[in-house]
C-alpha atoms as a PDB file:
ATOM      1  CA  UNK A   1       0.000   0.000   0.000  1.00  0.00           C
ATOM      2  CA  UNK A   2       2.807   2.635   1.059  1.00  0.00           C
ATOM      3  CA  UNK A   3       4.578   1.754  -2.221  1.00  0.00           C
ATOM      4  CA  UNK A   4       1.684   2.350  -4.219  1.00  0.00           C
ATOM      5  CA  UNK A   5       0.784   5.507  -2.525  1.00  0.00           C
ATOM      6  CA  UNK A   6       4.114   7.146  -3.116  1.00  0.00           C
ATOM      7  CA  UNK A   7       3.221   7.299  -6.646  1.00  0.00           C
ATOM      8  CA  UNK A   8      -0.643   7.813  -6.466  1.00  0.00           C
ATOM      9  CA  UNK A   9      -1.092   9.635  -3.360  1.00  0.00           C
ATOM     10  CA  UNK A  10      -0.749  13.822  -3.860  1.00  0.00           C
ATOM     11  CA  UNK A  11      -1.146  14.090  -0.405  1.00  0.00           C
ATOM     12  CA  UNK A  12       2.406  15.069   1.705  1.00  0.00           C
ATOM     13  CA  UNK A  13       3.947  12.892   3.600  1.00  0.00           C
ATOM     14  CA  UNK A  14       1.210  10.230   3.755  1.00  0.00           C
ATOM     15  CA  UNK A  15       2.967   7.867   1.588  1.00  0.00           C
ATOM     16  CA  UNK A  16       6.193   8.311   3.937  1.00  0.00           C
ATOM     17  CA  UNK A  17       4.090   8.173   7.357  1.00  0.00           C
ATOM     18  CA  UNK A  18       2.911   4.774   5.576  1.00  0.00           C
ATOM     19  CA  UNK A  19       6.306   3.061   4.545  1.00  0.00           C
ATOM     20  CA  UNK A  20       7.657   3.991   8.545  1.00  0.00           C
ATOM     21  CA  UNK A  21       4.495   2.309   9.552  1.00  0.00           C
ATOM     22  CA  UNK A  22       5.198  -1.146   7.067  1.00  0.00           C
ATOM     23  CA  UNK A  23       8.532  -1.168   8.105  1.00  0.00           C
ATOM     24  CA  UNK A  24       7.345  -1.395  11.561  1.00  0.00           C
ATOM     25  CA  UNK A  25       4.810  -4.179  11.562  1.00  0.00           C
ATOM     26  CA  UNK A  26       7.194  -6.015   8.516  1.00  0.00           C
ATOM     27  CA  UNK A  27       9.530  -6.057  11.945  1.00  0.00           C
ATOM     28  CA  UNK A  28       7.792  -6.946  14.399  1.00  0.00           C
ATOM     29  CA  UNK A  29       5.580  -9.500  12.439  1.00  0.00           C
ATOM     30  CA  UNK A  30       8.135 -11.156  10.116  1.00  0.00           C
ATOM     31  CA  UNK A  31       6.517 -10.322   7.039  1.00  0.00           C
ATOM     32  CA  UNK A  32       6.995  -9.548   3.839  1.00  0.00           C
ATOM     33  CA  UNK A  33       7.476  -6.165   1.879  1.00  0.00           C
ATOM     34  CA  UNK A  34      10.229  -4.832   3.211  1.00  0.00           C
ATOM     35  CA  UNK A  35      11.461  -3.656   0.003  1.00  0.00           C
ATOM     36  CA  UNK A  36       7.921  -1.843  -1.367  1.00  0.00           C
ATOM     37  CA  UNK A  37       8.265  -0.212   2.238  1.00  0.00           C
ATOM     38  CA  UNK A  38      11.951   1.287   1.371  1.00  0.00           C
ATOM     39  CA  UNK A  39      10.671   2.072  -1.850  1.00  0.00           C
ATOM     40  CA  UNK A  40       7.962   3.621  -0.732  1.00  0.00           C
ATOM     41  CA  UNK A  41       9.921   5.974   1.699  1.00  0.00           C
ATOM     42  CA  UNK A  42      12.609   6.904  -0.633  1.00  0.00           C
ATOM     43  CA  UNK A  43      10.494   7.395  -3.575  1.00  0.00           C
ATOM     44  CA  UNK A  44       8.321   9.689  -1.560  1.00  0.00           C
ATOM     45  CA  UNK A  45      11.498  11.411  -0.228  1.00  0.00           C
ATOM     46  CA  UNK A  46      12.692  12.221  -3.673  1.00  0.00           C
ATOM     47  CA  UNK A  47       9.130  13.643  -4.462  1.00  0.00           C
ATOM     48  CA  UNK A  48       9.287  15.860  -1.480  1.00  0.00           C
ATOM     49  CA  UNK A  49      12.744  17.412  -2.488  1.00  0.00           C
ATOM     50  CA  UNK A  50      11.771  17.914  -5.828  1.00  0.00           C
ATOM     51  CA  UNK A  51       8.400  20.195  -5.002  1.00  0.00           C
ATOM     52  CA  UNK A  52      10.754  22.154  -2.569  1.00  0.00           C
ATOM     53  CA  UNK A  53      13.356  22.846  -4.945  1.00  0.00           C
ATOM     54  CA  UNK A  54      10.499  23.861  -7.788  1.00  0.00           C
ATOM     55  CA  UNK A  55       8.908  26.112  -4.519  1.00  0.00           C
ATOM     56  CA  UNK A  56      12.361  27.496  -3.817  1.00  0.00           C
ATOM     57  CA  UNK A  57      13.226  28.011  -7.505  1.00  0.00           C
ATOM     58  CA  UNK A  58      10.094  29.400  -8.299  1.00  0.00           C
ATOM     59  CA  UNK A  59      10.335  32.280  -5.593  1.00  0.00           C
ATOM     60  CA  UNK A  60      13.466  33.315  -6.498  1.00  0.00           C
ATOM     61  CA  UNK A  61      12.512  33.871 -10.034  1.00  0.00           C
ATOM     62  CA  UNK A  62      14.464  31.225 -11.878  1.00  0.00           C
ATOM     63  CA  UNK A  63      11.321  29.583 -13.042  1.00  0.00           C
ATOM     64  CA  UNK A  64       9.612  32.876 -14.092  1.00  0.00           C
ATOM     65  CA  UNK A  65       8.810  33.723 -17.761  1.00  0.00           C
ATOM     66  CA  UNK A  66      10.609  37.356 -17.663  1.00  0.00           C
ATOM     67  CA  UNK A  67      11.864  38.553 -20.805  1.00  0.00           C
ATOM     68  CA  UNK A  68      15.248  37.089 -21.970  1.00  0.00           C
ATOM     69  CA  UNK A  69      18.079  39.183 -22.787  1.00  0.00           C
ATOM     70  CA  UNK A  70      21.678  39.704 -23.962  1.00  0.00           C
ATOM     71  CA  UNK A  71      24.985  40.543 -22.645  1.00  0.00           C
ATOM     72  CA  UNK A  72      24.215  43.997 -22.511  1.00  0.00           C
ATOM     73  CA  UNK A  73      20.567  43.953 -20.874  1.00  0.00           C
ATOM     74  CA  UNK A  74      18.940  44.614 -24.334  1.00  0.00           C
ATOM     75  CA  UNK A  75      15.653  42.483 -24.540  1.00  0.00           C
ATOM     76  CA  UNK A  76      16.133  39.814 -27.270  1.00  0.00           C
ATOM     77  CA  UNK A  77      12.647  38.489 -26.533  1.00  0.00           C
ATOM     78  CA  UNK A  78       9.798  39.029 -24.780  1.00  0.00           C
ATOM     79  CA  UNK A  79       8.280  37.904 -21.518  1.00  0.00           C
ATOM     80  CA  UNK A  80       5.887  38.982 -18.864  1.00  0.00           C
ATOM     81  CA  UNK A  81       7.009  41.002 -15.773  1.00  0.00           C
ATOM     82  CA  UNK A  82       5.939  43.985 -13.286  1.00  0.00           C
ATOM     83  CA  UNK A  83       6.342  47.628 -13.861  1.00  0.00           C
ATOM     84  CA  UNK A  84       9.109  47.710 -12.001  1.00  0.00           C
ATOM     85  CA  UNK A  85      11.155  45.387 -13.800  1.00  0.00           C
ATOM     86  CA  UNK A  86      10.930  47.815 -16.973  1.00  0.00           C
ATOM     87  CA  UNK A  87      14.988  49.075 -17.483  1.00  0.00           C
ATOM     88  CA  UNK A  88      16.205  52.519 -19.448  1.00  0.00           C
ATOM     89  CA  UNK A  89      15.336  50.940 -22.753  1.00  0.00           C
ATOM     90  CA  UNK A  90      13.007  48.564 -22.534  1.00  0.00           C
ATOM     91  CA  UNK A  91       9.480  48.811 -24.724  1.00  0.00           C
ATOM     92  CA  UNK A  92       6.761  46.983 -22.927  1.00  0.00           C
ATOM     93  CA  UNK A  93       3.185  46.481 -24.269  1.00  0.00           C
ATOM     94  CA  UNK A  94      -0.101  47.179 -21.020  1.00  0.00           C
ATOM     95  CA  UNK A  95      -3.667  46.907 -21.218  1.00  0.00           C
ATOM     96  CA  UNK A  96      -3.748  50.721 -19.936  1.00  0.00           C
ATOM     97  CA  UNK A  97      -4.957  53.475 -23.027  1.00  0.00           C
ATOM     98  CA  UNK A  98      -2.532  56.066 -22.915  1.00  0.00           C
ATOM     99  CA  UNK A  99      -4.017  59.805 -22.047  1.00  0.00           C
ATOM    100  CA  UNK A 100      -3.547  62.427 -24.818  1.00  0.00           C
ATOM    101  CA  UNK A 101      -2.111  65.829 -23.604  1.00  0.00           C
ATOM    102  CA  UNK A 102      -1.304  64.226 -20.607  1.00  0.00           C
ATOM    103  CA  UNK A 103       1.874  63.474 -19.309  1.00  0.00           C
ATOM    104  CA  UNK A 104       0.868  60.885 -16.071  1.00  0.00           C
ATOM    105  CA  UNK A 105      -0.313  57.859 -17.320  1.00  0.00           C
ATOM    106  CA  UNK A 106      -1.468  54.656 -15.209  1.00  0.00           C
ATOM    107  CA  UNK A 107       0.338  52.044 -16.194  1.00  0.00           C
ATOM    108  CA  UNK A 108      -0.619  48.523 -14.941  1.00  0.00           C
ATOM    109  CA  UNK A 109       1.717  46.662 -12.545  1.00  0.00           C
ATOM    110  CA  UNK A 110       2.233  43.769 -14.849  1.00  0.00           C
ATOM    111  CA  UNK A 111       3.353  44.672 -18.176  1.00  0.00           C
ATOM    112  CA  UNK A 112       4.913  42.389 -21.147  1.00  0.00           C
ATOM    113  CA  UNK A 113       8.427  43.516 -22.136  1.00  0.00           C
ATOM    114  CA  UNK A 114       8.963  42.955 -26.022  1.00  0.00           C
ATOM    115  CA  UNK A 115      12.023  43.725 -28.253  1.00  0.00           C
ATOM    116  CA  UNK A 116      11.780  47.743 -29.818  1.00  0.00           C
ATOM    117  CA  UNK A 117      11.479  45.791 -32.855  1.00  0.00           C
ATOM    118  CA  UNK A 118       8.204  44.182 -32.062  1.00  0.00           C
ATOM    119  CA  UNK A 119       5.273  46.669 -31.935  1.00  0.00           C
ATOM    120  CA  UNK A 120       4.275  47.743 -28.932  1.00  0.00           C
ATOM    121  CA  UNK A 121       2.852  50.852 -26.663  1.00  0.00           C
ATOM    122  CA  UNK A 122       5.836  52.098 -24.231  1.00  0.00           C
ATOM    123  CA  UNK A 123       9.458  52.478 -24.855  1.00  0.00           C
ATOM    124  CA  UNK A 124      11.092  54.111 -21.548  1.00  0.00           C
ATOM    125  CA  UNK A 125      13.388  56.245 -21.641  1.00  0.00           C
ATOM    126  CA  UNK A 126      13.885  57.166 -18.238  1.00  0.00           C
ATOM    127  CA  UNK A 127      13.950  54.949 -15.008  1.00  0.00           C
ATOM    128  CA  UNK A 128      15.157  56.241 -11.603  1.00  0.00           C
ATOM    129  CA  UNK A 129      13.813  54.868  -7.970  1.00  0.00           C
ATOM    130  CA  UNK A 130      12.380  56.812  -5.014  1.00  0.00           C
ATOM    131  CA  UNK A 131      13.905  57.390  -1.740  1.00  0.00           C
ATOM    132  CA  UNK A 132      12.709  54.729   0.883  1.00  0.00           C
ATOM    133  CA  UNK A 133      11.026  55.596   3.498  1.00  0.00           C
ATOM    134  CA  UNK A 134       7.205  56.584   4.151  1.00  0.00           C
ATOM    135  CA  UNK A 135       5.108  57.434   0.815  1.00  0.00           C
ATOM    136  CA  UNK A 136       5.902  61.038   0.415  1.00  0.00           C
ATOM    137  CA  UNK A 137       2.429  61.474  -0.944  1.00  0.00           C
ATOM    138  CA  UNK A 138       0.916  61.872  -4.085  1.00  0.00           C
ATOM    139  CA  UNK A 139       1.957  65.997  -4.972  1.00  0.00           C
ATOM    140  CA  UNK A 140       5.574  65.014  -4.010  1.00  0.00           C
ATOM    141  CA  UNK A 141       5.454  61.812  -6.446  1.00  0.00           C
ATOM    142  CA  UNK A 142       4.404  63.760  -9.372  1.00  0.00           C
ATOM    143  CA  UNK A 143       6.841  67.189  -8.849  1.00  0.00           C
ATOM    144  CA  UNK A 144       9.677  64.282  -8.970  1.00  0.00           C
ATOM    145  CA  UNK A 145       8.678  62.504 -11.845  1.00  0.00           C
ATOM    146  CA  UNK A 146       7.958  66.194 -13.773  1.00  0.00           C
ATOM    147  CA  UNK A 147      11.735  67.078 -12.783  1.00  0.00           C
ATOM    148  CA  UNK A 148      12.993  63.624 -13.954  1.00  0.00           C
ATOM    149  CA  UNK A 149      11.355  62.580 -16.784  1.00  0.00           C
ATOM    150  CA  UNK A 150      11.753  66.442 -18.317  1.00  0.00           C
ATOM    151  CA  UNK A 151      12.655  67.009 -21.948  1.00  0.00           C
ATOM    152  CA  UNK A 152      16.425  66.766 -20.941  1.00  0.00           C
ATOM    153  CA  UNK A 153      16.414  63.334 -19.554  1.00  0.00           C
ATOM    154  CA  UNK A 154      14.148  62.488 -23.009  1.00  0.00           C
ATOM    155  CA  UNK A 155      16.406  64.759 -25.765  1.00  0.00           C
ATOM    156  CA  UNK A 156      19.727  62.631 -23.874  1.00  0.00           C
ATOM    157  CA  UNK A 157      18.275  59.229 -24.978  1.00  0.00           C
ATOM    158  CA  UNK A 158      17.528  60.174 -28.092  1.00  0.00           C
ATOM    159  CA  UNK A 159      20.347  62.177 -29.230  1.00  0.00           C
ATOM    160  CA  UNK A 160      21.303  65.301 -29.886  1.00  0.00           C
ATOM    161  CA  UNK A 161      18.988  67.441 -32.864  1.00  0.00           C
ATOM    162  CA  UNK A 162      16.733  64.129 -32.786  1.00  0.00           C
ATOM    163  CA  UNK A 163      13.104  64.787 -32.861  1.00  0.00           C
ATOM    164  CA  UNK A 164      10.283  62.590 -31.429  1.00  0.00           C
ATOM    165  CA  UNK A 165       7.666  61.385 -34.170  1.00  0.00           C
ATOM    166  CA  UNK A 166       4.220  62.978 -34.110  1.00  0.00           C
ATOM    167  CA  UNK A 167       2.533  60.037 -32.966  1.00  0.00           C
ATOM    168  CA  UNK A 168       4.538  59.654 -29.990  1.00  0.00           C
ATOM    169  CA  UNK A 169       3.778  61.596 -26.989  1.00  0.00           C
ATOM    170  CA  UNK A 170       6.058  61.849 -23.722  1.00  0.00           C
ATOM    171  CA  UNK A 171       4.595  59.864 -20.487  1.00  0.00           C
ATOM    172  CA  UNK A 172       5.619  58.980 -16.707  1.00  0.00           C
ATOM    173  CA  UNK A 173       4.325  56.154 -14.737  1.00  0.00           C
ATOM    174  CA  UNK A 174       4.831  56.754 -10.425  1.00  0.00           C
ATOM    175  CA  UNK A 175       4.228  54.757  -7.994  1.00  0.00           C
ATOM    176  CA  UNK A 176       1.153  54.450  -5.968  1.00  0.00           C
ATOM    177  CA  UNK A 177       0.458  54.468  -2.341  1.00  0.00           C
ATOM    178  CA  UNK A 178      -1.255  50.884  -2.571  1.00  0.00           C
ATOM    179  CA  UNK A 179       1.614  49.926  -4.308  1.00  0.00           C
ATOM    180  CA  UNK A 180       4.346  51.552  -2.334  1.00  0.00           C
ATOM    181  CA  UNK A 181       4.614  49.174   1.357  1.00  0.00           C
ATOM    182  CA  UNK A 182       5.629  46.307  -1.069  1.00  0.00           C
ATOM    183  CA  UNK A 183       8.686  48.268  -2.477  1.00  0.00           C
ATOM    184  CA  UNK A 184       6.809  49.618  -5.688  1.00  0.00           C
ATOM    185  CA  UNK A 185       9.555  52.956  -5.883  1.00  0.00           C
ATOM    186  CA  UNK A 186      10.142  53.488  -9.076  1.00  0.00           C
ATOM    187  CA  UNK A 187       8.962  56.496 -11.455  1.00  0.00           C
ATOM    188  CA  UNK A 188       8.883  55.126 -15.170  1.00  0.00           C
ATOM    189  CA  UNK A 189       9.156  57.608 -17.540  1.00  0.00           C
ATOM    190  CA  UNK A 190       8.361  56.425 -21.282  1.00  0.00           C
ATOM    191  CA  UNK A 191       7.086  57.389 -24.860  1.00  0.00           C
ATOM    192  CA  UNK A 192       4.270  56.312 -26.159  1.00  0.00           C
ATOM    193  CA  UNK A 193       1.544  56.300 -29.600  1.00  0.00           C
ATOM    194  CA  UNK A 194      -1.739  57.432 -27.537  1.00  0.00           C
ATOM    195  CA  UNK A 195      -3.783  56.236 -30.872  1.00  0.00           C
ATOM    196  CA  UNK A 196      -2.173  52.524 -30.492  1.00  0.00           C
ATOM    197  CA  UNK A 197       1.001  50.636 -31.197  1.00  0.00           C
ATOM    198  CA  UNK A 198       4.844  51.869 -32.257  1.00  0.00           C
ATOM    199  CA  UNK A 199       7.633  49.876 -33.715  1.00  0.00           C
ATOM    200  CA  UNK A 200      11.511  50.295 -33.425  1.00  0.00           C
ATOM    201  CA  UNK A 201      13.326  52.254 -30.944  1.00  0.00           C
ATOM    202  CA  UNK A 202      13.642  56.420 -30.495  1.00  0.00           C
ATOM    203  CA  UNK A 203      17.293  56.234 -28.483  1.00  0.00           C
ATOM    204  CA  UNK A 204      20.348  57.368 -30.518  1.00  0.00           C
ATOM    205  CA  UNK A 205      21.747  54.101 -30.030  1.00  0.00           C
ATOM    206  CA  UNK A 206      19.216  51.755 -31.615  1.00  0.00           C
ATOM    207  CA  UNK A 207      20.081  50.204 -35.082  1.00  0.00           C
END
């Protein structure tokens, strides 16, 4: 029974309180099954190591499905993430519609990083981190992100005499209170098409 259980059973542990259990009657009784028992136990055992490493492996973020990338951090293809794993760079695709004439923009926490190559709806071009410490409220937030994310910090990654296209229309993304206890710091600033989708990259850099 243990031996079959350590294959069948889901249940932790049950199979290995089982095979302990055989072993001990098998003893004290003289029967047979000694080896289903030690089977049982050790196949159990192995199962029990394996779900902790995929637990342990999967909470540090080996197992995720984050976007892969090169040597030099540029995204060679795409994968799904948070907000605040968006680098200087990076174009990401959200569900959000971007505001016209307006510069803050609500980007979702979970986001899909693509290659610039690949349409999609944000390319940032900006991407600095908060002070810790208590929220510094929403006013503060904003005045930061307006200082940060100004046309100097946009006309650097895109070179000098380089115009943005017509269709593209500067943005930031800050954090929000709700957001900010689980270390949610980061202001995002970005470019995006407000009528939909872009393709290829704005900084100097890009080929």
């Amino acid at each position: 029974m243990a031996f079959v259980m350590s294959i069948l059973c889901a249940i932790p542990l049950v199979p290995l309180i089982l095979g302990i259990i055989a072993l001990t009657q098998i003893r004290d009784r003289g029967e047979k099954g000694r080896g289903f028992a030690i089977a049982a136990i050790v196949i159990h055992g192995l199962t029990l190591v394996f779900y902790a490493a995929v637990l342990a492996f999967g909470f540090s973020g080996v197992l995720d499905d984050g976007p892969e990338r090169d040597t030099t951090g540029q995204v060679t293809a795409p994968g799904s993430g948070e907000l605040q794993d968006i680098r200087m760079g990076d174009c990401f695709n959200t569900d959000d519609t971007m505001p016209e004439g307006q510069k803050d923009a609500e980007a979702s926490l979970s986001v899909t990083i693509v290659p610039c190559d690949q349409p999609h709806k944000g390319e940032a071009y900006a991407v600095f981190e908060l002070e810790d410490g208590p929220f510094p409220g929403k006013d503060e937030v904003h005045s930061t992100a307006e200082e940060k994310c100004d046309n100097t910090a946009l006309a650097d990654y895109m070179g000098a005499g380089a115009e943005l296209p017509e269709s593209l229309e500067p943005y930031y993304s800050v954090p929000q209170s709700s957001s900010w206890d689980v270390g949610h710091h980061k202001v995002t600033c970005f470019v995006a098409d407000p009528g939909g989708s872009s393709t290829g990259s704005v900084r100097a850099t890009a080929s």
